[in-house]
N, C-alpha and C. Protein backbone atom coordinates (compact mmCIF):
# COMPACT_ATOMS: atom_id res chain seq x y z
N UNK A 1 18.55 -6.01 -6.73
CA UNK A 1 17.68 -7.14 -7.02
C UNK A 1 18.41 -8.07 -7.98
N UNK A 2 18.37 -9.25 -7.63
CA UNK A 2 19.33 -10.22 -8.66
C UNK A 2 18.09 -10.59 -9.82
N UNK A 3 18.64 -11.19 -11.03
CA UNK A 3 17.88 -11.34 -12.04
C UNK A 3 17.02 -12.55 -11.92
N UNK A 4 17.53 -13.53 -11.01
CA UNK A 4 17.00 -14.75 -11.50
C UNK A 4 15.51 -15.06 -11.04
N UNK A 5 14.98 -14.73 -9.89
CA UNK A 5 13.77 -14.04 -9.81
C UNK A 5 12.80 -13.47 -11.14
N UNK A 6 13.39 -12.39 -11.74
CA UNK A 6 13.08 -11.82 -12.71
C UNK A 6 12.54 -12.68 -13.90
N UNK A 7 13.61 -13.53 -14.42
CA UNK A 7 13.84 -14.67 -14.97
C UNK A 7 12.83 -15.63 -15.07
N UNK A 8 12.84 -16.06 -13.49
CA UNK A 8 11.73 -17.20 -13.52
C UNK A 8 10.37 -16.18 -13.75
N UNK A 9 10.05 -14.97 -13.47
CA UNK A 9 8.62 -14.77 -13.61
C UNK A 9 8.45 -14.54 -14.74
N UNK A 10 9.63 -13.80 -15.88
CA UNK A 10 9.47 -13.65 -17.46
C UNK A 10 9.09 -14.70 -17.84
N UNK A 11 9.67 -15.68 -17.36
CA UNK A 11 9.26 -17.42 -17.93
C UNK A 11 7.88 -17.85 -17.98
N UNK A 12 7.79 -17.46 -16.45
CA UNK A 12 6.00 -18.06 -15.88
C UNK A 12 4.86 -17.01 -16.92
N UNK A 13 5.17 -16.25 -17.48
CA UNK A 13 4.13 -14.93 -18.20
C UNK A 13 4.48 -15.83 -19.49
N UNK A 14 5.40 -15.63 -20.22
CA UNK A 14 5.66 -16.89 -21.08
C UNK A 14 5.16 -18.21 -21.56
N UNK A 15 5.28 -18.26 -20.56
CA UNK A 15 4.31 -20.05 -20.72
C UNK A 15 2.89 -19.86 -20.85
N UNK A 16 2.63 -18.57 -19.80
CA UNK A 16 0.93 -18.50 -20.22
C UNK A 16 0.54 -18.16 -21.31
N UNK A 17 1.20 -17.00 -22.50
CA UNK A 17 0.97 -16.69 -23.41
C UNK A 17 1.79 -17.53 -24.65
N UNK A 18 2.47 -18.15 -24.02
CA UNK A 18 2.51 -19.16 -25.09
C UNK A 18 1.48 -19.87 -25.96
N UNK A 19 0.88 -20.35 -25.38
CA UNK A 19 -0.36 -21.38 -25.81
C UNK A 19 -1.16 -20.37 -26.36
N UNK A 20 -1.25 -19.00 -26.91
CA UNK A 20 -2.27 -18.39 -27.70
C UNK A 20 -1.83 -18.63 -29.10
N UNK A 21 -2.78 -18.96 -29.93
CA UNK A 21 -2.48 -19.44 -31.02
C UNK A 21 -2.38 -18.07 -31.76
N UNK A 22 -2.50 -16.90 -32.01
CA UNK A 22 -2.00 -15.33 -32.47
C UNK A 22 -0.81 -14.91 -31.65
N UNK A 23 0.48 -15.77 -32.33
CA UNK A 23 1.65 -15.11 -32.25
C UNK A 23 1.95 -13.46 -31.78
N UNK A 24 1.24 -12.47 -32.23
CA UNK A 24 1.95 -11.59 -32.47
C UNK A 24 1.01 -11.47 -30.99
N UNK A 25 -0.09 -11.58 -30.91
CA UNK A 25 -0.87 -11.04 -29.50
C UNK A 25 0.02 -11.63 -28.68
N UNK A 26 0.71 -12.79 -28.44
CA UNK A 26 1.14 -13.09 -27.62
C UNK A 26 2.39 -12.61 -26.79
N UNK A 27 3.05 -12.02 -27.97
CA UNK A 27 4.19 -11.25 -27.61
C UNK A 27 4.04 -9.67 -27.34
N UNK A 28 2.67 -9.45 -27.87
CA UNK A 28 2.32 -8.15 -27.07
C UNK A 28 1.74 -7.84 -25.70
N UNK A 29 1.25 -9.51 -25.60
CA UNK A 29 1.01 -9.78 -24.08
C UNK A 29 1.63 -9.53 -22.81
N UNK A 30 2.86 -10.49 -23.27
CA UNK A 30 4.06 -10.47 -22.50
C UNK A 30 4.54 -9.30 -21.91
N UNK A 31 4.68 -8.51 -23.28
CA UNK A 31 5.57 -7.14 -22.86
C UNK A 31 4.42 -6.57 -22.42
N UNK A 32 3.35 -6.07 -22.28
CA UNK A 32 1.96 -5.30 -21.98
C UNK A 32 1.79 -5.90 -20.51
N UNK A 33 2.38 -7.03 -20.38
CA UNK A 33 2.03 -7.54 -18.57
C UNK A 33 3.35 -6.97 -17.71
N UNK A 34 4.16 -6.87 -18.39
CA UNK A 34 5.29 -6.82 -17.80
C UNK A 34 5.29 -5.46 -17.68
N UNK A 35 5.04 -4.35 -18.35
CA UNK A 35 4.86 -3.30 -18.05
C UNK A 35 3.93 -2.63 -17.00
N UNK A 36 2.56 -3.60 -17.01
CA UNK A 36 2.04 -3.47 -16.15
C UNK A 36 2.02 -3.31 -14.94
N UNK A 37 2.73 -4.80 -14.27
CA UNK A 37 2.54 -4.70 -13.10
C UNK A 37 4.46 -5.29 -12.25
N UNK A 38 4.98 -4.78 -13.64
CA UNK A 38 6.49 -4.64 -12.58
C UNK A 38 6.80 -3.11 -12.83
N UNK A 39 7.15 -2.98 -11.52
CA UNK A 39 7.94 -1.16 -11.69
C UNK A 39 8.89 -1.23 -12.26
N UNK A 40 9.16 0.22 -12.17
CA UNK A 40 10.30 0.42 -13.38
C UNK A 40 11.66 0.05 -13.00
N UNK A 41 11.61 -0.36 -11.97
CA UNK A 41 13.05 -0.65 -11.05
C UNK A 41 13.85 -2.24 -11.51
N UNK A 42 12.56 -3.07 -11.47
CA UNK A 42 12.36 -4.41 -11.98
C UNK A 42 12.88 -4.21 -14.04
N UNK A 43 11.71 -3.46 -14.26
CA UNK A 43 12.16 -3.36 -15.98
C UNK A 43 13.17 -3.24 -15.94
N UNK A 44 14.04 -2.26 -15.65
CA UNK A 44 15.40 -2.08 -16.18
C UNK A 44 16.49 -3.18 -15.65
N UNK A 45 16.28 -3.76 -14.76
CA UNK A 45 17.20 -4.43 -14.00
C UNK A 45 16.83 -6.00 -15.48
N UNK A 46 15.09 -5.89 -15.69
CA UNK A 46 15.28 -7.36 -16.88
C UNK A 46 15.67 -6.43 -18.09
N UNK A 47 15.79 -5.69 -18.24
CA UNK A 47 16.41 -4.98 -19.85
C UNK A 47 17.64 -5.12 -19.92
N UNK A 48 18.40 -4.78 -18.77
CA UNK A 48 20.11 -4.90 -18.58
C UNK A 48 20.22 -6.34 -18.54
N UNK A 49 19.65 -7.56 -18.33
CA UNK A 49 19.48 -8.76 -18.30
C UNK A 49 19.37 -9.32 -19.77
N UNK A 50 18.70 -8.80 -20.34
CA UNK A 50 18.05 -8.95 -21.91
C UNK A 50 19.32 -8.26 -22.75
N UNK A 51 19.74 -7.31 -22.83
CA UNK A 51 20.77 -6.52 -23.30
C UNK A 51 22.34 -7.33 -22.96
N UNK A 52 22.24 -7.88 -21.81
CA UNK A 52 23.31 -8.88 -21.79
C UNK A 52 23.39 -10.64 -22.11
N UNK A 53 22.42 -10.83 -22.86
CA UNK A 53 22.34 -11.93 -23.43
C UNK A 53 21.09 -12.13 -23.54
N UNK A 54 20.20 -11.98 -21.80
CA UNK A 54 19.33 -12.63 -21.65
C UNK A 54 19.18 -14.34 -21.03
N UNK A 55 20.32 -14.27 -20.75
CA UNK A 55 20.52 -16.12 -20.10
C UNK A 55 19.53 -16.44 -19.40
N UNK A 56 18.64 -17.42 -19.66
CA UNK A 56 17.57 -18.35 -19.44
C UNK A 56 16.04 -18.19 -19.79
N UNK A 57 15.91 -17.05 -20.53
CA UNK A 57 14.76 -16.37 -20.73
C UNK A 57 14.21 -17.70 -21.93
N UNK A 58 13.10 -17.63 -21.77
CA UNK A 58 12.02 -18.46 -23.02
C UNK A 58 12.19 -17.65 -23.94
N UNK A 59 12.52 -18.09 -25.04
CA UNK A 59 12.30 -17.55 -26.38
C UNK A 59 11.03 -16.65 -26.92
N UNK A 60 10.03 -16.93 -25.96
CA UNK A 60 8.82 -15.81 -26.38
C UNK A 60 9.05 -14.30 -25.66
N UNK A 61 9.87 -14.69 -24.73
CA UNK A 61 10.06 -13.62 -23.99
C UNK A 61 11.08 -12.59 -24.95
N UNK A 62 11.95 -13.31 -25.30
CA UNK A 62 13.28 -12.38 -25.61
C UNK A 62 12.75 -11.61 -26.66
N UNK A 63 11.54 -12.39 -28.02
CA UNK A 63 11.13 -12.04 -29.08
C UNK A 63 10.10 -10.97 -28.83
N UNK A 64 9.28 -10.69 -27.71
CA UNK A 64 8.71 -10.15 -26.88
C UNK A 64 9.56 -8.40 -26.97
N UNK A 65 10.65 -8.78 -26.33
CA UNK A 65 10.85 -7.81 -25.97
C UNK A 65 11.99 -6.73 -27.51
N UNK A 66 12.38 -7.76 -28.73
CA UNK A 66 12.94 -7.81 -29.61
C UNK A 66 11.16 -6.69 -29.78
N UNK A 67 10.58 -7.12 -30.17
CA UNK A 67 9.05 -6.53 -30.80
C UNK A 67 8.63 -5.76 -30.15
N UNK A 68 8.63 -5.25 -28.77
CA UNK A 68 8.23 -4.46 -28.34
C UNK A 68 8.84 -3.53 -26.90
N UNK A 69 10.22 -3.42 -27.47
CA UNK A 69 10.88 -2.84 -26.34
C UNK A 69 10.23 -1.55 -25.77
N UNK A 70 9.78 -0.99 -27.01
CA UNK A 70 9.55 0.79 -26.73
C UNK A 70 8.25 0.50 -25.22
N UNK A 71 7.73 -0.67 -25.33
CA UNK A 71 6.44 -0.83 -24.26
C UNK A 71 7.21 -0.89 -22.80
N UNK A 72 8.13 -1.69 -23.05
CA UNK A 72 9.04 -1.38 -21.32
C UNK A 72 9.58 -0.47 -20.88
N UNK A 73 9.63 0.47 -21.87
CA UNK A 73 10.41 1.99 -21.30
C UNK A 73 10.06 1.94 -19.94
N UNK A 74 11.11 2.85 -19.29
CA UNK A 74 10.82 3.82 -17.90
C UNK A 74 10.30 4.74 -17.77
N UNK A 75 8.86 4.73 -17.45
CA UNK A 75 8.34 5.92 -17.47
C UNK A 75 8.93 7.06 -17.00
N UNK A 76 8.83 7.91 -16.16
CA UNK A 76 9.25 9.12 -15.70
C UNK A 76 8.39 9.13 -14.64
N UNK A 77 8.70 9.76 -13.34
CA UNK A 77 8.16 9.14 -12.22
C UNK A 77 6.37 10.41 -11.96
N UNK A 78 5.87 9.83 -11.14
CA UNK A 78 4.82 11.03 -11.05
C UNK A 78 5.14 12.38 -10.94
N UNK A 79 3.84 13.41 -10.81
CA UNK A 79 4.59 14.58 -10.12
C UNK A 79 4.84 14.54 -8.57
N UNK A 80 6.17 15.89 -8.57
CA UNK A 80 6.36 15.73 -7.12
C UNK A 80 5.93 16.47 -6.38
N UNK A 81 6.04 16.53 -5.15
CA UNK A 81 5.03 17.25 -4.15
C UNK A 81 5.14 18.75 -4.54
N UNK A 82 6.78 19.27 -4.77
CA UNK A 82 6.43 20.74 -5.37
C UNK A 82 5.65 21.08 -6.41
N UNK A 83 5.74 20.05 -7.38
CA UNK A 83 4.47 20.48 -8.16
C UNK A 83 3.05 20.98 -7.76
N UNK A 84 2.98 19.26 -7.35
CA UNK A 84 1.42 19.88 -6.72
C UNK A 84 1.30 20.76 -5.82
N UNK A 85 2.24 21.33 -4.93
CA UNK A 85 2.08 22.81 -4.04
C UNK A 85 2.33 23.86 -5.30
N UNK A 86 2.87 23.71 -6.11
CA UNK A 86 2.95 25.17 -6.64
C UNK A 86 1.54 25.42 -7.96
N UNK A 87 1.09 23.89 -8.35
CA UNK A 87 -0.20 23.74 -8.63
C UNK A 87 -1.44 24.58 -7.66
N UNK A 88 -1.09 24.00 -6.64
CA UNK A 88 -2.33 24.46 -5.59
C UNK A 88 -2.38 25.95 -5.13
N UNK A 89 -0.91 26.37 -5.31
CA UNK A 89 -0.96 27.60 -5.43
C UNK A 89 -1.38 28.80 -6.42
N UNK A 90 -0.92 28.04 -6.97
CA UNK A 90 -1.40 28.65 -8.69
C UNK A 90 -3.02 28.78 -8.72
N UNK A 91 -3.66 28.11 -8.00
CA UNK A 91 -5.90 28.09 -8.33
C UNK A 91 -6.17 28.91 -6.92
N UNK A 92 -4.77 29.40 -6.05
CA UNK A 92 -5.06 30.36 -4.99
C UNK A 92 -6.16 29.64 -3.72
N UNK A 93 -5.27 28.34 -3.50
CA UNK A 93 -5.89 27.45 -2.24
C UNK A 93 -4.97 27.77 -1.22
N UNK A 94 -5.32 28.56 -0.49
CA UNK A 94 -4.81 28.73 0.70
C UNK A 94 -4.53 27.88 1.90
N UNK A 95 -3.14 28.09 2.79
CA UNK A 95 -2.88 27.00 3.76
C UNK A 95 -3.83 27.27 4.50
N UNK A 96 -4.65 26.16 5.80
CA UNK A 96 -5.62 26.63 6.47
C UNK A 96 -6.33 26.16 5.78
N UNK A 97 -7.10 26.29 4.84
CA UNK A 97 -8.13 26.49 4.37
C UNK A 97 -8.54 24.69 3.73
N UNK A 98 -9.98 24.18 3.68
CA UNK A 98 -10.18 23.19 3.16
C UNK A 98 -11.65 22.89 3.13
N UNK A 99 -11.96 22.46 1.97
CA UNK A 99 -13.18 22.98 1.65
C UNK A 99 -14.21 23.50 1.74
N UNK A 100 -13.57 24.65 1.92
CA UNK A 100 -14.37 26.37 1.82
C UNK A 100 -14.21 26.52 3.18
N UNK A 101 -14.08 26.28 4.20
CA UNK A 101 -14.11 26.34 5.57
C UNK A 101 -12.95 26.61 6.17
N UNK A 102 -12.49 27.35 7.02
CA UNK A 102 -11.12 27.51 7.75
C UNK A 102 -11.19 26.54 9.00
N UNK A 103 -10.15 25.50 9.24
CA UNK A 103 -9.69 24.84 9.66
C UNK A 103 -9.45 25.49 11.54
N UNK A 104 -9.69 24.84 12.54
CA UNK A 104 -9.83 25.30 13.51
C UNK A 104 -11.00 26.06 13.86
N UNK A 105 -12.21 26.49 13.26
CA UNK A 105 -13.35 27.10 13.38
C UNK A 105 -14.79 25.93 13.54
């Protein structure tokens, strides 16, 4: 994914929370939207962006992320399917079986 995409939408979140007159909400905005609703694939690709200068970013953004990097972390991904089979095994749910009824009967 190239950055500049990235870029322009850090900008466009930017501009909206610009105009809040509580500075500090605003920059918790930013980073709190951005966490939201970009995956983690996107974060890191604007962190390595940010970490390398940051070229073209709005200044609320960069201060944004200066204040609240720890909020963009990468989460760690869900659990994976072995989990939840060895979960399901573990409460003794049998294959076949689904709620309370055997399957094919």
């Amino acid at each position: 994914m190239h950055t500049d995409p990235l870029v322009k939408m850090a900008n466009q979140i930017a501009a909206f929370f610009d105009a809040m007159p509580d500075r500090a909400e605003a920059l918790e905005g930013v980073a709190l939207h951005i966490r939201k609703f970009w995956v983690p694939r996107m974060r890191q690709r604007f962190l390595a962006h940010v970490d390398s200068g940051g070229a073209g970013l709005h200044p609320l953004v960069l201060q944004a992320v200066q204040a609240h990097r720890a909020v963009l972390g990468i989460s760690a991904p869900g659990p994976s399917f072995a989990f939840v089979f060895v979960a399901a095994s573990a409460l003794s749910i049998r294959p076949g079986w689904r709620f309370g009824t055997k399957l094919g009967r």
